[in-house]
Structure formats: structure tokens, C-alpha cells
Protein backbone atom coordinates (compact mmCIF):
# COMPACT_ATOMS: atom_id res chain seq x y z
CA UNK A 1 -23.73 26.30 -19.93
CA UNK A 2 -21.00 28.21 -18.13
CA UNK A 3 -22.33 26.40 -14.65
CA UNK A 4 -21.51 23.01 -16.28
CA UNK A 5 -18.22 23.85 -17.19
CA UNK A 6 -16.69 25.21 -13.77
CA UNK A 7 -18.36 22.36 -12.38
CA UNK A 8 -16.49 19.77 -14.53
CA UNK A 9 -13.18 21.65 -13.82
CA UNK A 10 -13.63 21.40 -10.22
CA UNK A 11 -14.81 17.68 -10.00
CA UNK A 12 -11.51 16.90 -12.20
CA UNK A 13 -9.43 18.86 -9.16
CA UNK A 14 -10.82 16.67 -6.93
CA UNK A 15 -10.53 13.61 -8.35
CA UNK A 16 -7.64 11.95 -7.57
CA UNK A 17 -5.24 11.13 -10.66
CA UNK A 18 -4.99 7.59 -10.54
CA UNK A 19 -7.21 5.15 -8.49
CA UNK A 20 -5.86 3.23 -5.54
CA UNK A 21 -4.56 -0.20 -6.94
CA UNK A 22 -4.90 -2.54 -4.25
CA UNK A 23 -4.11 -6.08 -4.66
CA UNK A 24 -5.62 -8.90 -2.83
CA UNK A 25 -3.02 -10.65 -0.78
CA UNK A 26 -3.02 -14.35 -1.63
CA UNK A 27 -2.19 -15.68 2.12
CA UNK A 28 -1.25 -19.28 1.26
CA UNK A 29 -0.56 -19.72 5.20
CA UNK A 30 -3.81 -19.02 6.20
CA UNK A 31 -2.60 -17.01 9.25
CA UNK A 32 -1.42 -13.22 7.60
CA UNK A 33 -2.93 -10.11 8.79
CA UNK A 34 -1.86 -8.74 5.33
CA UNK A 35 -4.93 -8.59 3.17
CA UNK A 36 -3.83 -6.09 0.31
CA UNK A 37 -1.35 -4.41 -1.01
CA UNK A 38 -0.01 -1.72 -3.70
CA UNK A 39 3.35 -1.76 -5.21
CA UNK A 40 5.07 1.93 -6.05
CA UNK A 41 8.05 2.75 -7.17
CA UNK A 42 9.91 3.98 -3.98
CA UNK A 43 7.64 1.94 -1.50
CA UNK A 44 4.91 -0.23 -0.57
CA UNK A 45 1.31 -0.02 0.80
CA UNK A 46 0.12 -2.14 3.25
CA UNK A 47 -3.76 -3.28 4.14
CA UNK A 48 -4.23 -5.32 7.00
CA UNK A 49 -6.91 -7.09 7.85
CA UNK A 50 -7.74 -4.84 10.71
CA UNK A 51 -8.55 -2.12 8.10
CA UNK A 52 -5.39 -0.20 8.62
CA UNK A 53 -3.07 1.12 5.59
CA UNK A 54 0.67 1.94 6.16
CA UNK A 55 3.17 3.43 3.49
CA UNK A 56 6.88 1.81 4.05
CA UNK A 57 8.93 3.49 1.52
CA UNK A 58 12.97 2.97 0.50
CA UNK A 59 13.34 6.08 2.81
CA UNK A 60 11.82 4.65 5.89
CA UNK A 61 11.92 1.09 5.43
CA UNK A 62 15.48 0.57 3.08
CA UNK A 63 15.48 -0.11 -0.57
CA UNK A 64 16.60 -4.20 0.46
CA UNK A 65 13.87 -4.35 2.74
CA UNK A 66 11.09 -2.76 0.49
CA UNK A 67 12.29 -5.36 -2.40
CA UNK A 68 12.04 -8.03 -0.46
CA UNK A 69 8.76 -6.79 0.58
CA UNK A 70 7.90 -6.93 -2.52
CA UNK A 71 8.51 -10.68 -3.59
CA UNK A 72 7.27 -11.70 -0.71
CA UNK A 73 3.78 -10.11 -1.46
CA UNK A 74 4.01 -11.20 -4.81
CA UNK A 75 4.86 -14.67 -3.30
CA UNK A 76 1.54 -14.53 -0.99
CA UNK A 77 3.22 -15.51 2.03
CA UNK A 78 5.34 -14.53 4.41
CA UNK A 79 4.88 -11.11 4.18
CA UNK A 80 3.35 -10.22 7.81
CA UNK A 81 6.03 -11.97 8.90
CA UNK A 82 8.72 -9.75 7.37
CA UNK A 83 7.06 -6.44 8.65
CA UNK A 84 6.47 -7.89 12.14
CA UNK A 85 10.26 -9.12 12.37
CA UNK A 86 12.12 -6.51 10.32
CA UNK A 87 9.63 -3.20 9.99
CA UNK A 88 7.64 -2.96 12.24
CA UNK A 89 8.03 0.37 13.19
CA UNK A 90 9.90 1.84 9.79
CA UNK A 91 6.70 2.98 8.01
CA UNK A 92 7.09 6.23 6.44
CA UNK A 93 3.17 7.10 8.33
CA UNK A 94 -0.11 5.41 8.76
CA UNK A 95 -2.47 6.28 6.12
CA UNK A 96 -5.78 5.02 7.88
């Protein structure tokens, strides 16, 4: 009985507290290399369709930047566009 217990208190410290929330980019164009992404409240997540994630934040990235970021994903296009011209390299890090 004891065994079950410790084992249910460490599977909740692993488990993360809230699941990744990815959203499927919409892509009108056709063209992105943005397939997902996942809104927080300081920053944004970005999939592309290479597999890799980055985190641009209002820290890395600027609080204009990251809002616009955000209607734009909302928008389903132009996004990849955006980050290529404007962030390119202000990601707070690379997740994957």
C-alpha cells in the first residue's frame, strides 16, 4: 500500500503541470515553415516545420514584436515572414 503511494507522489513530480498547447498554424500562403505555435503570456513558441521549437519572449524579442507575433499567428499568415525579417536571431533559446 505504502509502495503505491510514493509511487503516485513521484509520477505527479514528474509530470509536467500543464501540457504543451500547441496550435496548428493555419498557413493560408501555402509557403510558411511555421507549423505550430503556443501563445504565453511574456512570449511565444514557435514549431517549424523542420521539427524545431524556439521561445521568443518580450525580453528577447520586444513586447511590439511578440504582439505582433501574435496576430499574425492568429491571422495564419505571415508569420515566418515576420521572424525571418524582424527576429530572426532574438529568440530567448532553442528548445529542440
Amino acid at each position: 500500500m505504502a509502495d503505491v503511494s510514493i509511487y503516485r507522489i513521484m509520477v505527479g513530480m514528474l509530470t509536467p503541470k500543464r501540457p504543451k498547447l500547441f496550435r496548428r498554424y493555419k498557413n493560408l500562403s501555402g509557403a510558411s515553415k511555421v507549423a505550430r505555435y503556443e501563445f504565453a503570456k511574456d512570449g511565444v513558441t514557435i514549431r517549424f516545420t523542420d521539427d524545431t521549437v524556439y521561445r521568443y519572449t518580450n525580453q528577447s524579442a520586444d513586447p511590439a514584436n511578440i504582439g505582433k507575433m501574435k496576430v499574425l499567428a492568429l491571422a495564419g499568415k505571415g508569420l515566418g515572414t515576420f521572424i525571418e525579417a524582424h527576429l530572426k536571431d532574438r529568440f530567448l533559446r532553442k528548445v529542440r
